[in-house]
N, C-alpha and C. Protein backbone atom coordinates (compact mmCIF):
# COMPACT_ATOMS: atom_id res chain seq x y z
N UNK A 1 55.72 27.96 142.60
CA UNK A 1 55.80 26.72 141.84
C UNK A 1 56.93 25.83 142.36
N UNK A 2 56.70 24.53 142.36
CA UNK A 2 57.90 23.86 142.45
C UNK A 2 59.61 23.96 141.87
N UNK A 3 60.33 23.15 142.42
CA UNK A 3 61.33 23.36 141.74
C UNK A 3 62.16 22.43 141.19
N UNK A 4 63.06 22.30 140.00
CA UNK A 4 63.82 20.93 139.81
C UNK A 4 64.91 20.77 140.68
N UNK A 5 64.89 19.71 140.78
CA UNK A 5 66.42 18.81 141.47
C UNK A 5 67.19 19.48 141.42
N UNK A 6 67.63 20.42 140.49
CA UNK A 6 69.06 20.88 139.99
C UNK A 6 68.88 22.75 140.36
N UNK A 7 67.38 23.05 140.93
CA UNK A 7 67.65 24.29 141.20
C UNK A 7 66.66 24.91 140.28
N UNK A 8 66.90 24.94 139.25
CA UNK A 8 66.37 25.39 138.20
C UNK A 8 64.83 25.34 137.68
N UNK A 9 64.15 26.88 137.70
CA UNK A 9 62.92 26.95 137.28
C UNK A 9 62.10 25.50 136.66
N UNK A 10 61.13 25.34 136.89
CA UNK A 10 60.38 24.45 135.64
C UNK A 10 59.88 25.16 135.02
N UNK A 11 60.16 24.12 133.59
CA UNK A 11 59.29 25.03 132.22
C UNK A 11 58.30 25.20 132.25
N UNK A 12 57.36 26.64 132.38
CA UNK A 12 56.04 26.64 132.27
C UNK A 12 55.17 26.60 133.89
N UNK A 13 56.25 26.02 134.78
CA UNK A 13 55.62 26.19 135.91
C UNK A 13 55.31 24.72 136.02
N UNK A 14 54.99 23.67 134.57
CA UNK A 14 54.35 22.89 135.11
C UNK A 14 55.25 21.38 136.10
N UNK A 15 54.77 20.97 136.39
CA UNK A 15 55.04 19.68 137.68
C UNK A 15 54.22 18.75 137.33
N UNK A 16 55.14 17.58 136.89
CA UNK A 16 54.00 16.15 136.37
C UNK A 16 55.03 15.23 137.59
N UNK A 17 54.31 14.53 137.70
CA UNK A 17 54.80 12.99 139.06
C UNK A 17 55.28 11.64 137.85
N UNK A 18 55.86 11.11 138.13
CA UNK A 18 56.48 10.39 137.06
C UNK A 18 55.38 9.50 136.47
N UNK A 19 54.79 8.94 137.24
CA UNK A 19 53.21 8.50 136.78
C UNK A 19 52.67 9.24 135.79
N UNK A 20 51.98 10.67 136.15
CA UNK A 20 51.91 11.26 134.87
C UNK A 20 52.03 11.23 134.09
N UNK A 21 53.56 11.42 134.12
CA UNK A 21 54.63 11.41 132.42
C UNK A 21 54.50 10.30 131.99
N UNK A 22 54.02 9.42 132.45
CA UNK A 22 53.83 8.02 131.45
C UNK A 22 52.39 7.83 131.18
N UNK A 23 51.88 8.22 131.90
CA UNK A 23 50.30 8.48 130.91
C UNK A 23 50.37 9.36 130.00
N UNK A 24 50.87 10.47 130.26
CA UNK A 24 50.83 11.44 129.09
C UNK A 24 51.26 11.18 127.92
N UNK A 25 52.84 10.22 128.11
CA UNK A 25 53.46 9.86 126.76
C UNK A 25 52.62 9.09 126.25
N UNK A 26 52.15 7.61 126.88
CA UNK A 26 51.53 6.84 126.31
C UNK A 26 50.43 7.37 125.18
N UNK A 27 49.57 8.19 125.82
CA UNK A 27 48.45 8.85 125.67
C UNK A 27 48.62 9.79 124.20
N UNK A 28 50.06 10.24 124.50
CA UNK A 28 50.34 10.96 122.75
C UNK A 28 50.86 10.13 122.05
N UNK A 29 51.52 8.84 122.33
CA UNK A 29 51.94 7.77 121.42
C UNK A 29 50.58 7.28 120.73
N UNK A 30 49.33 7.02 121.41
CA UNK A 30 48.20 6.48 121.06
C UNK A 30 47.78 7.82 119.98
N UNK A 31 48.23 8.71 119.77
CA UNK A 31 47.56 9.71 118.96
C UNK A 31 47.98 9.91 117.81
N UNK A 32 49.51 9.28 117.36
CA UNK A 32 49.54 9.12 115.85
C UNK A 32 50.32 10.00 115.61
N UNK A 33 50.90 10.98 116.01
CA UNK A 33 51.56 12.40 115.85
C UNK A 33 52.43 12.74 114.87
């Protein structure tokens, strides 16, 4: 798996591209939570 900047495992393994992370947020902001 990839790794962070700082060395340190990622949580879960997972790896989002900063693009991602802003669909994703958007995407749970649109969901009301």
């Amino acid at each position: 798996r990839d790794w962070a900047p700082d060395g340190e495992k990622m949580g879960k393994g997972i790896t989002l591209s900063e693009e991602e992370l802003r669909n994703l947020r958007d995407l749970l902001n649109d969901m009301d939570l």
